[in-house]
N, C-alpha and C. Protein backbone atom coordinates (compact mmCIF):
# COMPACT_ATOMS: atom_id res chain seq x y z
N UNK A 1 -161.14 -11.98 99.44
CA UNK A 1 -160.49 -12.46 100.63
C UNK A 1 -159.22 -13.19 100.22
N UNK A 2 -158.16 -13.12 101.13
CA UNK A 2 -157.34 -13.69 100.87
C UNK A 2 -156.32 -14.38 101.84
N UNK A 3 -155.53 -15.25 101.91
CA UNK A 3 -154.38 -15.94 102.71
C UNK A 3 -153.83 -14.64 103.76
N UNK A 4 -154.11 -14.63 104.93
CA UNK A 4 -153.69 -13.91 105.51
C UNK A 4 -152.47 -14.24 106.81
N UNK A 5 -151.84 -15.67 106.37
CA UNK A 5 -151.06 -16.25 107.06
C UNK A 5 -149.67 -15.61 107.21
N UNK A 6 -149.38 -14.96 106.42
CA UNK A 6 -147.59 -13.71 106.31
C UNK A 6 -148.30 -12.96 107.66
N UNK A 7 -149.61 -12.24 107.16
CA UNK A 7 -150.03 -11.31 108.36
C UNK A 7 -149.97 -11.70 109.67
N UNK A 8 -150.41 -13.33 109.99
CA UNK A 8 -150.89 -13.83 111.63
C UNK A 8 -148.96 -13.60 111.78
N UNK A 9 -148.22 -14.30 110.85
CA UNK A 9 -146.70 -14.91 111.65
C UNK A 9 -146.04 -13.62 111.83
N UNK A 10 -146.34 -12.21 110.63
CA UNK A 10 -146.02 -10.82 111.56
C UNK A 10 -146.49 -10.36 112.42
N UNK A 11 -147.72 -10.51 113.09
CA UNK A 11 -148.20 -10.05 114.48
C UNK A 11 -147.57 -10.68 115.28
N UNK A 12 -147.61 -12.16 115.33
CA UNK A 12 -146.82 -12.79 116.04
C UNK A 12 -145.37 -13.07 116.53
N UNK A 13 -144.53 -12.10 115.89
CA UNK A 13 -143.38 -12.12 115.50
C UNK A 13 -143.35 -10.23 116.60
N UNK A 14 -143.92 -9.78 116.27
CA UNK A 14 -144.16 -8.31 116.44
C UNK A 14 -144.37 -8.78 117.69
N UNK A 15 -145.94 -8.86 118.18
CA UNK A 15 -145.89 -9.82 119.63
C UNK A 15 -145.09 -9.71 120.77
N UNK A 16 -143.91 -10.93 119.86
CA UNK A 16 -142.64 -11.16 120.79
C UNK A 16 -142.14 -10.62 120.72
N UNK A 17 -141.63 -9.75 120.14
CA UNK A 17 -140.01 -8.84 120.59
C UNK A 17 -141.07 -7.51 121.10
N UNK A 18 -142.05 -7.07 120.71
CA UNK A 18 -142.50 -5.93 122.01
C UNK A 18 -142.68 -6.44 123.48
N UNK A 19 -143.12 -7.43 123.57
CA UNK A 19 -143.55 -8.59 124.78
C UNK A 19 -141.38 -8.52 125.55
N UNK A 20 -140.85 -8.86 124.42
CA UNK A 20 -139.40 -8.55 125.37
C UNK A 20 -138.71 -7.31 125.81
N UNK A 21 -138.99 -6.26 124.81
CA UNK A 21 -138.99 -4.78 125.09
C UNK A 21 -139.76 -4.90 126.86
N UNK A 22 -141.00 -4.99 126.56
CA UNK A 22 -141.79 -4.50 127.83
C UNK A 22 -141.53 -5.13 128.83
N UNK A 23 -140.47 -6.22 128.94
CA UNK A 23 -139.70 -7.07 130.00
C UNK A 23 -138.80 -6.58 130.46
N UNK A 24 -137.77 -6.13 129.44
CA UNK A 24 -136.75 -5.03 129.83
C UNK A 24 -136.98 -3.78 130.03
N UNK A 25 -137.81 -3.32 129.80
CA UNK A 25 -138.25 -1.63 130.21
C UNK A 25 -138.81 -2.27 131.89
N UNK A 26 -139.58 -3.76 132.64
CA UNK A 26 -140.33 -3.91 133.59
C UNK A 26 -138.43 -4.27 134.50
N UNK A 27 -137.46 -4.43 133.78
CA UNK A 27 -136.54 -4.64 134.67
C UNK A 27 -135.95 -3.84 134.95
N UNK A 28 -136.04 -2.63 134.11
CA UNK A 28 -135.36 -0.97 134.15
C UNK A 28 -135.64 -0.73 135.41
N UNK A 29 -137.55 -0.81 135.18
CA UNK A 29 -138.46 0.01 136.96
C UNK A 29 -137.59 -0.61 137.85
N UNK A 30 -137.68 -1.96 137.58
CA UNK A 30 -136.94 -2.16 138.94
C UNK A 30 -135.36 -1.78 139.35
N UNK A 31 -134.96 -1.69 138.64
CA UNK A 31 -133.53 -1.46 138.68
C UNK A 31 -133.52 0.52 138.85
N UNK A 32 -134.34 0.88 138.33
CA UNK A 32 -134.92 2.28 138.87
C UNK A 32 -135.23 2.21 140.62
N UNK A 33 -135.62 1.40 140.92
CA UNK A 33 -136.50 1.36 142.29
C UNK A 33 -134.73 1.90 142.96
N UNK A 34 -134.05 1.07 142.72
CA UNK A 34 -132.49 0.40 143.36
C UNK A 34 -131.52 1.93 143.04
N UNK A 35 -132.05 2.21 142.39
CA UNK A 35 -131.60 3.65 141.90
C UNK A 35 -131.76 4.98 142.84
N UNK A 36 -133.19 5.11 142.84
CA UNK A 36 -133.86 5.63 144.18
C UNK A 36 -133.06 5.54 145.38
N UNK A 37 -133.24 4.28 145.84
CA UNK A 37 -132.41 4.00 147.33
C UNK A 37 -131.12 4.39 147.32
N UNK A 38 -130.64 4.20 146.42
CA UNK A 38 -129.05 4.98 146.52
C UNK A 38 -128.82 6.59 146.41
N UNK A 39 -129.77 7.06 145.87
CA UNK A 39 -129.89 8.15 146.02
C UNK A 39 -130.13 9.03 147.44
N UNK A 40 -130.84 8.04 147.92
CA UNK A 40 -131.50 8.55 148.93
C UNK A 40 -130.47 8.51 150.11
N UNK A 41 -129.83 7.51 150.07
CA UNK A 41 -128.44 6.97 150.98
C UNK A 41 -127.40 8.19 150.67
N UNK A 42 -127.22 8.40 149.18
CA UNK A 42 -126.17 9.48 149.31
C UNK A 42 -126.78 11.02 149.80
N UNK A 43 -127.92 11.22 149.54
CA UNK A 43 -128.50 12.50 150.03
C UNK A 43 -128.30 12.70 151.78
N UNK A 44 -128.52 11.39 152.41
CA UNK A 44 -128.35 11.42 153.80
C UNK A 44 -126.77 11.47 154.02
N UNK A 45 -125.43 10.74 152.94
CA UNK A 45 -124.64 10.51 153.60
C UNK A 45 -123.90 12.54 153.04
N UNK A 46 -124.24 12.92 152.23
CA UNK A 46 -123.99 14.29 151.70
C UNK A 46 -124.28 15.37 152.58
N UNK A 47 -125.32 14.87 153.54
CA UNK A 47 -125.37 15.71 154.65
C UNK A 47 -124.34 16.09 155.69
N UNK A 48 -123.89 14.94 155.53
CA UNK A 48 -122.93 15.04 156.32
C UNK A 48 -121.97 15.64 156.32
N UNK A 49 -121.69 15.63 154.87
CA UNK A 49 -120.32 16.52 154.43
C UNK A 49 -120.63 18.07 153.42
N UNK A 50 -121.44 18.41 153.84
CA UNK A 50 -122.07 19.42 153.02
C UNK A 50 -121.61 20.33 153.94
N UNK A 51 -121.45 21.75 153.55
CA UNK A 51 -121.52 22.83 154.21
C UNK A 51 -123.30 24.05 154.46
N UNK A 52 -123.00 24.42 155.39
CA UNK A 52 -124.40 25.08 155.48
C UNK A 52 -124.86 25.96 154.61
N UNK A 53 -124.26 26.53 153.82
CA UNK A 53 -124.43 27.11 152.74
C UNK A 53 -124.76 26.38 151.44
N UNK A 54 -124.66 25.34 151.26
CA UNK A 54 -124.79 24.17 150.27
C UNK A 54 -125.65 22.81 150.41
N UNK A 55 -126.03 23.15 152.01
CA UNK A 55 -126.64 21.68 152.07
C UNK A 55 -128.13 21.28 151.03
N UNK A 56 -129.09 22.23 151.35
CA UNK A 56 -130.26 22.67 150.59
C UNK A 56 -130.38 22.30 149.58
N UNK A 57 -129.67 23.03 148.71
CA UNK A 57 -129.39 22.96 147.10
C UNK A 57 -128.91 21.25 146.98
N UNK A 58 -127.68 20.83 147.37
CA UNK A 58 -127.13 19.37 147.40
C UNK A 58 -128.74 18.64 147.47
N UNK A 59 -128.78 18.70 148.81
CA UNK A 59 -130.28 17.38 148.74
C UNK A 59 -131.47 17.63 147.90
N UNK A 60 -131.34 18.65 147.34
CA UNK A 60 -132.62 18.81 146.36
C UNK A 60 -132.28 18.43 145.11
N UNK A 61 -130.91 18.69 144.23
CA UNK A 61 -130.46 18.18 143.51
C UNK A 61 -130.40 16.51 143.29
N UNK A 62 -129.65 15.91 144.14
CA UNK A 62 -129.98 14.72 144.50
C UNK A 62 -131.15 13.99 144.20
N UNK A 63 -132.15 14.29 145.50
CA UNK A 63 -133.34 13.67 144.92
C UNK A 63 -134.27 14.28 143.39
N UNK A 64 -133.99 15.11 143.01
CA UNK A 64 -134.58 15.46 141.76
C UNK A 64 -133.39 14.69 140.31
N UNK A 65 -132.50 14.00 140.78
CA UNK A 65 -131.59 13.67 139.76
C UNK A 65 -132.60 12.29 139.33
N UNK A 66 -133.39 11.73 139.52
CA UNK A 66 -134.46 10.70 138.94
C UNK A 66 -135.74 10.96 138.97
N UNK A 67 -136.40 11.68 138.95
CA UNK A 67 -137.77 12.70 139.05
C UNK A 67 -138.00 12.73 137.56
N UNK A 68 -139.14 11.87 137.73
CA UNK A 68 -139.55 11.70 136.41
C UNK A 68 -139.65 10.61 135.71
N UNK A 69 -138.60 9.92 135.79
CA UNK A 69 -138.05 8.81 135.40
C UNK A 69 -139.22 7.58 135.44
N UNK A 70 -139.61 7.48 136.49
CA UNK A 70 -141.11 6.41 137.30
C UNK A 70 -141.74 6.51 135.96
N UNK A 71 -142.34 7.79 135.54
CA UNK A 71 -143.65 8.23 135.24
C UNK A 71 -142.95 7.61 133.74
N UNK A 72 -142.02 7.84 132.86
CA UNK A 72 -141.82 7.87 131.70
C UNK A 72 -141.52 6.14 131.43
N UNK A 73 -140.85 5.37 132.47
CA UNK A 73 -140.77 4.20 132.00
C UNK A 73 -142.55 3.72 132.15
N UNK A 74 -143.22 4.05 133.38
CA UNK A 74 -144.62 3.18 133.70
C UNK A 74 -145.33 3.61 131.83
N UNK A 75 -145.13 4.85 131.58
CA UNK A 75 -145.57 5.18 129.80
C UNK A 75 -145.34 4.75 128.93
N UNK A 76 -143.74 4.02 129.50
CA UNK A 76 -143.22 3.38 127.70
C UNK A 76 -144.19 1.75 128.38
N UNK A 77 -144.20 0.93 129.76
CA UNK A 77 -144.59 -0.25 129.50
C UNK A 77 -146.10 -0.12 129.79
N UNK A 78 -146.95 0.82 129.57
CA UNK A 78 -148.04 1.12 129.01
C UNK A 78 -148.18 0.79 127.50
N UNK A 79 -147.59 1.60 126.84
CA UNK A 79 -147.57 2.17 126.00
C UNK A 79 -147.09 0.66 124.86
N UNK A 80 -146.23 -0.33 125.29
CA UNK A 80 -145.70 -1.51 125.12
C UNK A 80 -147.13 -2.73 124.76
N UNK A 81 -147.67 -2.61 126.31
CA UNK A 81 -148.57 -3.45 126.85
C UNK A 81 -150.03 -2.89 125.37
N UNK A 82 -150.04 -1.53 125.17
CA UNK A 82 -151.45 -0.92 124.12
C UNK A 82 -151.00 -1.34 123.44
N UNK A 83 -150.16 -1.50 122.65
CA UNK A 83 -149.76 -2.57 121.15
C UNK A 83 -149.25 -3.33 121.21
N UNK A 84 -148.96 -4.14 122.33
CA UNK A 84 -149.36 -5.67 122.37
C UNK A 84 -150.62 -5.90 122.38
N UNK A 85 -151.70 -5.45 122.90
CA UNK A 85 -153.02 -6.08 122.93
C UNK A 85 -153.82 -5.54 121.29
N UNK A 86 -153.26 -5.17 120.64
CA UNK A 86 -153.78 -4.14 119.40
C UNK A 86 -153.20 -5.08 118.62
N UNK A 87 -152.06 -5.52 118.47
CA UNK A 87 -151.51 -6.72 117.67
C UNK A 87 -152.40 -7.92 118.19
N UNK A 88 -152.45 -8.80 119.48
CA UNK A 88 -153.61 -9.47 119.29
C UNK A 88 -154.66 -9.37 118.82
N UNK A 89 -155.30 -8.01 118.82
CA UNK A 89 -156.47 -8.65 118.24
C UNK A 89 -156.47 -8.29 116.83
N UNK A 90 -155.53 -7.66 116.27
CA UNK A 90 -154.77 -7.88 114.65
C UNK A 90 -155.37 -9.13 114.01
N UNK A 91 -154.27 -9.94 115.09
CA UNK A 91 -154.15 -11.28 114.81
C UNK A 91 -155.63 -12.63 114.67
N UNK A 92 -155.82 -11.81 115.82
CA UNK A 92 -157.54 -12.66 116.26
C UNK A 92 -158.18 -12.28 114.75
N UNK A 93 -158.31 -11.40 114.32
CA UNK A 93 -158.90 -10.81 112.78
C UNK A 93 -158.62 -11.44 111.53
N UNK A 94 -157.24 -11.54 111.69
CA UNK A 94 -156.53 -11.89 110.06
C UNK A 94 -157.04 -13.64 110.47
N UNK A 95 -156.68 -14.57 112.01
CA UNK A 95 -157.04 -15.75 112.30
C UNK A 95 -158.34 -16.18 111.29
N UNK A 96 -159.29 -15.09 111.77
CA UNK A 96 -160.74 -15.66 111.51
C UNK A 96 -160.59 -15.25 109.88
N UNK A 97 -160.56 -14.50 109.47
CA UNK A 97 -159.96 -14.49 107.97
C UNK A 97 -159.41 -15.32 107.18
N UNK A 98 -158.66 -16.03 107.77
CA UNK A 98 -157.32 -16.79 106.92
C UNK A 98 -158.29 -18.35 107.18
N UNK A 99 -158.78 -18.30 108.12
CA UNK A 99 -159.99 -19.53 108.41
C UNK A 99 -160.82 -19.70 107.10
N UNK A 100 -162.09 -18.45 106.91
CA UNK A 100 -162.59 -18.68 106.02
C UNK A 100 -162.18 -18.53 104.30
N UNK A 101 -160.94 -17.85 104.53
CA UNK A 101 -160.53 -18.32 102.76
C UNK A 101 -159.80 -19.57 103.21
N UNK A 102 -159.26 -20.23 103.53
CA UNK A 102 -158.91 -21.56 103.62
C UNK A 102 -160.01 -22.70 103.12
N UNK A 103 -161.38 -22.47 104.08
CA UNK A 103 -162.24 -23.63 104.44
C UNK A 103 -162.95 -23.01 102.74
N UNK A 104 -162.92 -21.90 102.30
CA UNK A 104 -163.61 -21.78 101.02
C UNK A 104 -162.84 -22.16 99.98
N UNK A 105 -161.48 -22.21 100.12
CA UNK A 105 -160.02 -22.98 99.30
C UNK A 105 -160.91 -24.49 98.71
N UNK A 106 -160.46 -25.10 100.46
CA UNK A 106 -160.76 -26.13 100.33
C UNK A 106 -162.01 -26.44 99.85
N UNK A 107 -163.25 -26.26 99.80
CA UNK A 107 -164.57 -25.80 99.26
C UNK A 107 -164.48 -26.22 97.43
N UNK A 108 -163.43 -25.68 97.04
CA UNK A 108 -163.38 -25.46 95.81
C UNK A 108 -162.89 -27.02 94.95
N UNK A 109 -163.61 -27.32 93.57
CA UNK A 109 -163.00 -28.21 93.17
C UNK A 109 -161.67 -27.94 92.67
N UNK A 110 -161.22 -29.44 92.48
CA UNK A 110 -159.64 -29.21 91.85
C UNK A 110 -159.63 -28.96 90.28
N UNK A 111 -158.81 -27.54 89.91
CA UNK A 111 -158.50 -27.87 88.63
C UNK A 111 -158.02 -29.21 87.78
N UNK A 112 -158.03 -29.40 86.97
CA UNK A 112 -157.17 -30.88 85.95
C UNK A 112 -156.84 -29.87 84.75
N UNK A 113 -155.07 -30.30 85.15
CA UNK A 113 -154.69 -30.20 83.65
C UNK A 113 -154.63 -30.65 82.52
């Protein structure tokens, strides 16, 4: 067994900057949401100026220009959120580890030189 304290402060370190990734990928969605609505505004205002031969194609284009998008960010802050909780309990492991070689450290008499 050994000092597994480098290991807890890299999980922990790891942790946080995925923990900020999955903040900014949760501000993307939203800023995705805002994305949507404008889309949807220009699909209605494109109607307007579309010809009948073109209208069809235009509004389908349109709304398919973010199709998809939902599904792949909700995957990456999935996907964020599964190794964040996989690094906790990393950490919870190396914790109880680094516990008992410590308390068996301390356990030990002192050399004399």
């Amino acid at each position: 067994m050994a000092c597994c304290c480098a290991k807890i402060n890299k999980c922990q370190n790891d942790i946080t900057k995925i923990s900020d990734a999955r903040g900014a990928i949760q501000v993307m969605k939203s800023n995705n949401g805002s994305l949507d609505t404008r889309l949807s505004e220009l699909s209605g205002k494109m109607q307007e100026m579309a010809t009948p031969d073109n209208i069809g194609s235009c509004a389908t284009a349109i709304k398919n220009m973010n199709k998809g998008s939902v599904s792949i960010i909700d995957s990456m802050i999935n996907q964020c959120t599964s190794k964040i909780n996989a690094l906790k309990n990393d950490k919870e492991r190396y914790e109880r580890e680094d516990k008992e070689y410590h308390q068996e450290l301390a356990k030990q008499p002192t050399k004399r030189r």
